[in-house]
Protein backbone atom coordinates (compact mmCIF):
# COMPACT_ATOMS: atom_id res chain seq x y z
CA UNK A 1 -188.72 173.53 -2.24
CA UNK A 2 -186.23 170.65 -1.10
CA UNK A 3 -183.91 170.20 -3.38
CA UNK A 4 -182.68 167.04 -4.93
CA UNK A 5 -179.64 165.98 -3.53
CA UNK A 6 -176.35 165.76 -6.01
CA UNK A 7 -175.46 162.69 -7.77
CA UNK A 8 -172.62 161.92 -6.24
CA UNK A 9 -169.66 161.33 -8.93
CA UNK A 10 -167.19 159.03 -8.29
CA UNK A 11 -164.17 157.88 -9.82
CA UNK A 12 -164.67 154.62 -12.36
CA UNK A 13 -161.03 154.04 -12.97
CA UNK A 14 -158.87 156.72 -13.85
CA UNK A 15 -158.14 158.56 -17.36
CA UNK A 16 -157.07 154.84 -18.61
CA UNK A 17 -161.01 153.42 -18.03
CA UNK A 18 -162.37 157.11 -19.85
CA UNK A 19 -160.26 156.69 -22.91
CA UNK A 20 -160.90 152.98 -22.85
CA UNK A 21 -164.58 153.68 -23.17
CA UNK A 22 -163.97 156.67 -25.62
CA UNK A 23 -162.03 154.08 -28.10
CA UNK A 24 -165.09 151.65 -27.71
CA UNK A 25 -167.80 153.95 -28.30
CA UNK A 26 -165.17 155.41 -31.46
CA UNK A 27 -165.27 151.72 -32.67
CA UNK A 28 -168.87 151.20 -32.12
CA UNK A 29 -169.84 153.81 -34.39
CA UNK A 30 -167.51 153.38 -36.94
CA UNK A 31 -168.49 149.74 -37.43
CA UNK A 32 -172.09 150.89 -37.67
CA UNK A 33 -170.88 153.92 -40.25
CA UNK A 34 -169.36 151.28 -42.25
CA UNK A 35 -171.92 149.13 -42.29
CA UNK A 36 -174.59 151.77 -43.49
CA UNK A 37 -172.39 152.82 -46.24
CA UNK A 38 -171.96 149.55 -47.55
CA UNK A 39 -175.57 149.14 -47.71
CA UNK A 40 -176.07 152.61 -49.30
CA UNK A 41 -176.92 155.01 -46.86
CA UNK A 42 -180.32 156.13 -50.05
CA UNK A 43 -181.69 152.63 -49.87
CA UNK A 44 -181.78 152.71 -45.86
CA UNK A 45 -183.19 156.40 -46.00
CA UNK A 46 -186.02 154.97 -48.59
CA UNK A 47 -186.95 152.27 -46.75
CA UNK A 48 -187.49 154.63 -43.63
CA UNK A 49 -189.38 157.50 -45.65
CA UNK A 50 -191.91 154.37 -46.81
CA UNK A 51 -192.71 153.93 -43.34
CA UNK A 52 -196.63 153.76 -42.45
CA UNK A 53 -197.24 156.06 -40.25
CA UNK A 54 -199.92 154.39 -38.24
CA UNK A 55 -197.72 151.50 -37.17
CA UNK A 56 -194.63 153.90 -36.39
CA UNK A 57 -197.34 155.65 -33.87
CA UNK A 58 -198.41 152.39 -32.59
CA UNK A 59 -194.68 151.85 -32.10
CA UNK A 60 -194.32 154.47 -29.86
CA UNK A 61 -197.16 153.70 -27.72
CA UNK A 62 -195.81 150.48 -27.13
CA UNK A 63 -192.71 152.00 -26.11
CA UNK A 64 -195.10 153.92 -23.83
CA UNK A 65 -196.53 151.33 -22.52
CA UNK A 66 -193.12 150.33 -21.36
CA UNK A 67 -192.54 152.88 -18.99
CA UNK A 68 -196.60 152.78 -17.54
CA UNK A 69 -195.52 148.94 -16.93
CA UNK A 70 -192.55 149.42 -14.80
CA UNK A 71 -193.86 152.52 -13.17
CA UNK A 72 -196.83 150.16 -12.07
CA UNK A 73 -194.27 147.56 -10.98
CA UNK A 74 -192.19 149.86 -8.68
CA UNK A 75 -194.96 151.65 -7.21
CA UNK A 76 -196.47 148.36 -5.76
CA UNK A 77 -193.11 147.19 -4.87
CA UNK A 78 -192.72 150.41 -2.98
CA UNK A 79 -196.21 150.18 -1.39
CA UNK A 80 -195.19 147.75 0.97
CA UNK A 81 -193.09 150.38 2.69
CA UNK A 82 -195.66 152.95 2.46
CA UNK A 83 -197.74 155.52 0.32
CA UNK A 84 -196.03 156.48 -2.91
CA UNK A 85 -197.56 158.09 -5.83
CA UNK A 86 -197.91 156.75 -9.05
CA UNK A 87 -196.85 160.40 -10.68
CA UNK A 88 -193.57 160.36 -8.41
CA UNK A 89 -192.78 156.60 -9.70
CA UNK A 90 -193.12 157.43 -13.50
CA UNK A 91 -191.17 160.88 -12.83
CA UNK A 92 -188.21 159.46 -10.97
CA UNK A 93 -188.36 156.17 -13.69
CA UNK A 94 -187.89 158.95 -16.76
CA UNK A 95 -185.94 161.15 -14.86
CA UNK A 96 -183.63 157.82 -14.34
CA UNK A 97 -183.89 156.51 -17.96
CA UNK A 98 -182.88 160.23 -19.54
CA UNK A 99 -179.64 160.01 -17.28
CA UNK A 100 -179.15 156.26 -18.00
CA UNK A 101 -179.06 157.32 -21.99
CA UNK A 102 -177.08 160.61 -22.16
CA UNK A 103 -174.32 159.35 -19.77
CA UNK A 104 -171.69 156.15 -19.68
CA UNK A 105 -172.92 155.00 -15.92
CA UNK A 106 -173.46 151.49 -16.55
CA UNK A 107 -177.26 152.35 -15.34
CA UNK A 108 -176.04 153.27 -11.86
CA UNK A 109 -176.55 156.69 -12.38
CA UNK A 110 -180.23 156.89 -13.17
CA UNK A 111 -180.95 154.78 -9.95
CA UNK A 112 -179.56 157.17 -7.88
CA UNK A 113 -181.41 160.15 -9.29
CA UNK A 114 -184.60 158.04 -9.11
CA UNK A 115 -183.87 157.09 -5.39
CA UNK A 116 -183.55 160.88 -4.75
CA UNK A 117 -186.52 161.98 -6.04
CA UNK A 118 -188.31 159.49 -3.76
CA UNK A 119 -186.56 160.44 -1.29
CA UNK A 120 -188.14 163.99 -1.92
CA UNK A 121 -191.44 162.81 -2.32
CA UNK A 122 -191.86 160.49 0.53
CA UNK A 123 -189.66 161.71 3.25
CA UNK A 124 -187.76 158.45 3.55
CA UNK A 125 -184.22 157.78 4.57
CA UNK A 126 -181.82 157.56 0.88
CA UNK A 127 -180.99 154.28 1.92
CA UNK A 128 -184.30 153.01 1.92
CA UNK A 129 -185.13 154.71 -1.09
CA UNK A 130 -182.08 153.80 -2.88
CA UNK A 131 -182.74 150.09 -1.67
CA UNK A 132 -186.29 150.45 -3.93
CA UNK A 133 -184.44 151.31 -6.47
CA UNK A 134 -181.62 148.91 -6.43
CA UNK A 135 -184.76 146.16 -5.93
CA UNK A 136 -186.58 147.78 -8.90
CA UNK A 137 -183.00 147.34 -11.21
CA UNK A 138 -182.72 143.81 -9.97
CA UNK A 139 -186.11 142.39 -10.52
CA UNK A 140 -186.19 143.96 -14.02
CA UNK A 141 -182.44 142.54 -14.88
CA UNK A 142 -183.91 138.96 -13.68
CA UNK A 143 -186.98 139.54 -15.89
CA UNK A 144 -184.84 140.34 -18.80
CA UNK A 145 -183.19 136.93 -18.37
CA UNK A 146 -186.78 135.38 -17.72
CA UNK A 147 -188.02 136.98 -21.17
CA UNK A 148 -184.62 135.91 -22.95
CA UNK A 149 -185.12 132.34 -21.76
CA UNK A 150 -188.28 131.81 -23.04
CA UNK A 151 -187.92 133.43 -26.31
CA UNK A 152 -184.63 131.20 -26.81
CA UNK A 153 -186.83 128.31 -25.57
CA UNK A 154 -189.67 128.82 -27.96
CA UNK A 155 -187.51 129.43 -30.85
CA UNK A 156 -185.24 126.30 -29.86
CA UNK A 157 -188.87 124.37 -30.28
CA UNK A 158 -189.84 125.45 -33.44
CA UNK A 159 -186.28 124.83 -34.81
CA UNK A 160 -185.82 121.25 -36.32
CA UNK A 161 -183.68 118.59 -34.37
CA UNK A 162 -179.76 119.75 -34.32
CA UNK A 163 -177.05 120.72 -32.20
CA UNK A 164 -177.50 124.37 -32.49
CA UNK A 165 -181.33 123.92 -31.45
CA UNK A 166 -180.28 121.56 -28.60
CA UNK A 167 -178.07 124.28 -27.45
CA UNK A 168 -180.97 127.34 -28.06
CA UNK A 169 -182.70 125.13 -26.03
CA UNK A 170 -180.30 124.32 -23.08
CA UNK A 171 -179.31 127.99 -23.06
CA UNK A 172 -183.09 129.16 -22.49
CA UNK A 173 -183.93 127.01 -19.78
CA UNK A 174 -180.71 128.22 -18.09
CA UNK A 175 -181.51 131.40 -18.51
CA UNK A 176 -185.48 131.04 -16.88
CA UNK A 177 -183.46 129.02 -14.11
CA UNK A 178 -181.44 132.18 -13.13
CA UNK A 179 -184.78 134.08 -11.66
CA UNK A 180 -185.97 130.79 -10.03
CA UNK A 181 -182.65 129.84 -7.95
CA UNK A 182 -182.52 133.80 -7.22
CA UNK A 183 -186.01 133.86 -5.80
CA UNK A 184 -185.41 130.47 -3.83
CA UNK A 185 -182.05 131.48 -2.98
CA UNK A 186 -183.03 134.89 -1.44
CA UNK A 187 -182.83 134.38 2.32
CA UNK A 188 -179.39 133.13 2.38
CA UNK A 189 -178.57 135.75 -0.01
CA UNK A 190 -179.47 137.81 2.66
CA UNK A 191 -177.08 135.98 5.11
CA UNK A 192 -174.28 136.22 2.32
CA UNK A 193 -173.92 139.82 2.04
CA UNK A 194 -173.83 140.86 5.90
CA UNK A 195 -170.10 138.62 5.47
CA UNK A 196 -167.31 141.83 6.03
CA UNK A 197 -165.86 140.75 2.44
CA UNK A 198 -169.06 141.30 0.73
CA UNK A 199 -169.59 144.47 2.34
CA UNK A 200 -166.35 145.57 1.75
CA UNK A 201 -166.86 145.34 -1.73
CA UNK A 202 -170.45 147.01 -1.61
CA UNK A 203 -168.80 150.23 0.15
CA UNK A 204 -166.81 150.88 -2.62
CA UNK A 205 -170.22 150.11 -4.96
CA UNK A 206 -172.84 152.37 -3.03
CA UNK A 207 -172.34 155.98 -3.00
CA UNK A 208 -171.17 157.27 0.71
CA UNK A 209 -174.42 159.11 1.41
CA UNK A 210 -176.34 155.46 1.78
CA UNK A 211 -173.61 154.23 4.19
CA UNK A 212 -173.55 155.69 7.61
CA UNK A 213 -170.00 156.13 8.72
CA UNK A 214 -168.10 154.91 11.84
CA UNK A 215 -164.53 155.82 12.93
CA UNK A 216 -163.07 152.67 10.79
CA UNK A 217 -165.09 153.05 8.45
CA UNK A 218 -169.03 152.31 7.55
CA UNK A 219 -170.46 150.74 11.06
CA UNK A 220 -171.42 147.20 10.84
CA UNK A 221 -175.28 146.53 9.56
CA UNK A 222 -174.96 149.54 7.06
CA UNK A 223 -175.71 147.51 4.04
CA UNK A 224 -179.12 145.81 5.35
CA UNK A 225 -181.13 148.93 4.89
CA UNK A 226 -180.37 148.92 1.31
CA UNK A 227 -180.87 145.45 0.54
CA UNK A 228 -183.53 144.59 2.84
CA UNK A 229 -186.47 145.74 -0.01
CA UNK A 230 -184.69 143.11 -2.26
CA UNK A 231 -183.65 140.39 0.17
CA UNK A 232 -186.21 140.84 3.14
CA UNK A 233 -189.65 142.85 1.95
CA UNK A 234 -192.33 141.13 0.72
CA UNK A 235 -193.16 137.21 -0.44
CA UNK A 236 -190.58 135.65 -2.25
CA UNK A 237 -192.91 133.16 -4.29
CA UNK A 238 -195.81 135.79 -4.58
CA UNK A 239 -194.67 139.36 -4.81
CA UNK A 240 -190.82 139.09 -5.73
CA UNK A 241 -191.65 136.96 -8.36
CA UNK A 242 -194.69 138.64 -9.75
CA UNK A 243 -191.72 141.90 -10.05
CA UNK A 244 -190.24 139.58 -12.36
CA UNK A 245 -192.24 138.90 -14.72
CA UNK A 246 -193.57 142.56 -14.49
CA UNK A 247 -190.22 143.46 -15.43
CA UNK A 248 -190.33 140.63 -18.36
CA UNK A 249 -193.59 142.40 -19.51
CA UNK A 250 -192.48 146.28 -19.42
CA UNK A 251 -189.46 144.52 -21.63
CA UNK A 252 -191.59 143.00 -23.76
CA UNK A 253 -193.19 146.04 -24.49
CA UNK A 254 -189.96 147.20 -26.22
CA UNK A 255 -190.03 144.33 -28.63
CA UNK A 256 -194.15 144.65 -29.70
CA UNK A 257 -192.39 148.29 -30.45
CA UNK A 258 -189.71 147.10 -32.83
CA UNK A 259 -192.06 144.29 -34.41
CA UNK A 260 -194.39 147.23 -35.06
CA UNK A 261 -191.70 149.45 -36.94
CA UNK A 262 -190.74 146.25 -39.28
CA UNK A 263 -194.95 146.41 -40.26
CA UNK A 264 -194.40 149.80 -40.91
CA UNK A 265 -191.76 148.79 -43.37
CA UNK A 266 -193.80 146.47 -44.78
CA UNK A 267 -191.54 143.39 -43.30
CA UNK A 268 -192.95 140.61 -42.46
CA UNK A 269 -190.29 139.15 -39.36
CA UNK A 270 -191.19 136.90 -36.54
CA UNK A 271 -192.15 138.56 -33.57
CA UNK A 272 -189.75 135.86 -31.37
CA UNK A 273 -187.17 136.59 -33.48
CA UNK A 274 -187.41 140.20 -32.96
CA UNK A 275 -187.68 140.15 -29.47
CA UNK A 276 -184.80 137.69 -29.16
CA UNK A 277 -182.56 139.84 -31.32
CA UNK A 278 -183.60 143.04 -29.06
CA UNK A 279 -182.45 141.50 -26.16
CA UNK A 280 -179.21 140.32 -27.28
CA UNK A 281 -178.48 143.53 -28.78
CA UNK A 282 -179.73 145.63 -25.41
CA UNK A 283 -177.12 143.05 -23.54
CA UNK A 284 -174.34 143.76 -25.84
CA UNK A 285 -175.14 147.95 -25.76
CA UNK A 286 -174.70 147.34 -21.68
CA UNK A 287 -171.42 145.14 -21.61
CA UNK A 288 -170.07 147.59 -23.77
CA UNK A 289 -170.51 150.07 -21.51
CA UNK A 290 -170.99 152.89 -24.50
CA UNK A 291 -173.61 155.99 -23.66
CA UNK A 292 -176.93 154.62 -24.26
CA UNK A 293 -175.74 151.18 -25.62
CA UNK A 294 -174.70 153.57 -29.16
CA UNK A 295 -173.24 151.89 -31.99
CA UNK A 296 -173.14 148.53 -30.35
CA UNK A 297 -176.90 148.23 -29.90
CA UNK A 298 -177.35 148.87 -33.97
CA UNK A 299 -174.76 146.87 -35.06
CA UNK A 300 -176.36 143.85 -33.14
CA UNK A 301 -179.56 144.38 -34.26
CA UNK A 302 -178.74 144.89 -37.94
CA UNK A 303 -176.90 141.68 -37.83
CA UNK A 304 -179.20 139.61 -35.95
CA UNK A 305 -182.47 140.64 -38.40
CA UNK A 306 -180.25 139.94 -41.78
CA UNK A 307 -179.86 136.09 -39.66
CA UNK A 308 -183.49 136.09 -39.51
CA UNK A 309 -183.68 136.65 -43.00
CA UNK A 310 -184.64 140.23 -43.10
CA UNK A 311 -183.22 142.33 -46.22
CA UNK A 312 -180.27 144.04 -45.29
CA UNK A 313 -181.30 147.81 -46.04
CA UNK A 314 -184.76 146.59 -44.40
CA UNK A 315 -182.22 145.12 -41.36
CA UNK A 316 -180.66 148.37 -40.95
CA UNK A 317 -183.65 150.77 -41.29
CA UNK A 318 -186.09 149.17 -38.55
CA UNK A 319 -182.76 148.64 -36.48
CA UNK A 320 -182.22 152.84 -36.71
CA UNK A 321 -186.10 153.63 -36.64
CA UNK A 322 -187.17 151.92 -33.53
CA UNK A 323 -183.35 153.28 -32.03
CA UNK A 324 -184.10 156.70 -33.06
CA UNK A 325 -188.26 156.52 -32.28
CA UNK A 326 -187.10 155.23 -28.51
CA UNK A 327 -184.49 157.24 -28.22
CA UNK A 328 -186.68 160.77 -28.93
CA UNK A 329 -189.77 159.53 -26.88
CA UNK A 330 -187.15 158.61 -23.64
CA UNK A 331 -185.11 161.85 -23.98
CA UNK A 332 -188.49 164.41 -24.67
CA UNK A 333 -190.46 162.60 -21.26
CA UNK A 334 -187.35 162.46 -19.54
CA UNK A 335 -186.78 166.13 -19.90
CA UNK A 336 -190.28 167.05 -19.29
CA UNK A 337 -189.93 164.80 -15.78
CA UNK A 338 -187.28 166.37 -15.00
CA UNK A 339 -188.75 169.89 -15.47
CA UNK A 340 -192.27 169.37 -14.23
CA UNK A 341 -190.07 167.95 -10.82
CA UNK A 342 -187.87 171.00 -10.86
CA UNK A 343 -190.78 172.90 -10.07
CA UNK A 344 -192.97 170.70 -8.19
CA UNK A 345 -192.95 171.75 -4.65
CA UNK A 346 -193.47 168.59 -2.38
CA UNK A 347 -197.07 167.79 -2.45
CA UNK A 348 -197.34 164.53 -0.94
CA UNK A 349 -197.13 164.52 2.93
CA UNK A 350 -194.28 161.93 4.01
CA UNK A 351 -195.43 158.49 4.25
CA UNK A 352 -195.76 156.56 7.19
CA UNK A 353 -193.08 153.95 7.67
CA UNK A 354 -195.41 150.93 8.74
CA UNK A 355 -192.89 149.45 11.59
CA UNK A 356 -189.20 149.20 11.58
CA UNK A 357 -186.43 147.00 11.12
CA UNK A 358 -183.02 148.28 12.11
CA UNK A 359 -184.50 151.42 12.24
CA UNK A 360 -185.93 152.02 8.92
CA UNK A 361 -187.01 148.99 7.01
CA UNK A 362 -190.63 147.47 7.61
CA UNK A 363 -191.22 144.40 9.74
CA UNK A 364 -192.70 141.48 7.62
């Protein structure tokens, strides 16, 4: 069996940036500790026990349904490389999300697994593979901001005329903008990053074993291979922005999740609200940088639903619920993909690169 290789560790800013993060995720939790005892930690735990348990099932199927979305989505972003299986795409995508949640890598961690075990599966070069995956992140990030924007958009129009709702407004039509100017901006993206600044700064970004090394250093054209599924591959207008609003839709699936936990609380919240609160709150768990978004993820949400209206204990029990629901359903199919690929020998045969660009990237 080949085995997967390591993922590579390397240093993200000395002892200072560990304890830094330490005291954040300390602070994180301590706020949200704090702000369960002053609602009465009884009240929050009856309000979960009272939970239907139809709806919290339906929850996690929608959560579910997340990860069949985006496995869907990278698969036929992969496909116009060559043959991947959808099996290998949901495996590496847990596989990814379980590392994502129990470490502080800022998401760059669980790419690189999931590049390696389509690397495995297909035979390709890591740099093409890890290209895939760095498209796959991208595209989802620019959904995320396509889904925020029109969530902020529609709840700006349903506001009455004020400042605040001018501003909703203004804010979610910047936000849809950002996926638009990246798809039309995409070529000369492309021309951008092959400037020896830019790929200065990507060496110290991409782990070494995507880089192919020269006697000063990576050799010149390095970088292309990696971007080249995001910034060359495919239509801009048909198929890179279809992968957006794939990604918005695997997101989405997150937020018919939480709306489902508040029915089984018997809250009645607005489903635009929700989803606009999840966002925000999955944006601050990220620039945070804690493990899994802990603490600052909770504290978001909690404080976004009592805006909205939303009971406080009611706040802070669907906020730790749908949390806790995701959490277990990530961590129990991420550990079963990792297993069942443990022992997996390689069944697929490699796949056939159709052409080549600089030696490893498909001609368009």
């Amino acid at each position: 069996m080949t085995a997967l290789p390591p993922v590579e560790r390397r240093p993200t800013g000395g002892a200072g940036a560990r304890v830094l993060r330490v005291l954040i995720l300390a602070a994180c939790v301590g706020v949200l500790a704090w702000w369960v005892r002053s609602l009465g930690p009884r009240r929050i735990l009856e309000a979960a026990l009272d939970a239907d348990p139809r709806w919290l099932a339906l929850s996690l199927c929608a959560v579910a349904s997340r990860y069949l979305i985006w496995a869907a989505k990278w698969q036929r972003m992969m496909r116009r490389t060559g043959r991947v299986g959808f099996g290998t795409t949901l495996r590496a995508i847990l596989s990814g999300t379980l590392l994502n949640l129990v470490t502080p890598s800022a998401k760059l961690a669980g790419g690189v697994l999931r590049a390696a075990i389509v690397q495995r599966s297909t035979g390709w070069r890591m740099a093409l593979a890890y290209g895939w995956s760095v498209a796959d992140q991208v595209t989802n990030v620019l959904g995320d901001f396509l889904l925020g924007g029109l969530l902020a958009a529609a709840a700006a129009l349903s506001m009455p005329p004020s400042a605040g709702r001018r501003a909703l407004l203004l804010s979610g039509i910047a936000a849809v903008a950002l996926p638009v100017f990246a798809v039309a901006l995409r070529g000369r993206t492309l021309r951008l990053v092959r400037r020896p600044g830019v790929v200065k700064v990507a060496a110290r970004l991409t782990p070494a074993r995507f880089r192919e090394p020269g006697p000063d250093g990576p050799v010149p054209g390095w970088l292309e291979p990696v971007l080249a599924p995001l910034l060359r591959t495919g239509s801009a207008w048909y198929e890179v922005s279809s992968d957006i609003a794939l990604g918005a839709a695997s997101w989405f699936s997150l937020c018919v999740a939480n709306a489902m936990v508040f029915r089984a609380l018997g809250v009645d919240a607005p489903l635009f609200g929700i989803a606009t609160a999840l966002v925000l709150a999955a944006f601050a768990g990220t620039l945070t940088g804690t493990i899994g978004g802990i603490g600052a993820t909770e504290v978001v949400l909690i404080g976004l639903y009592a805006r909205l209206g939303i009971p406080p204990e009611a706040a802070a029990a669907a906020a730790l619920v749908h949390r806790g629901t995701y959490y277990a359903l990530s961590v129990l199919a991420g550990s079963l993909a990792l297993v069942v690929g443990s022992r997996r020998r390689r069944a697929e045969p490699p796949s056939e690169i159709l052409g080549r660009i600089d030696g490893n990237i498909p001609n368009e």
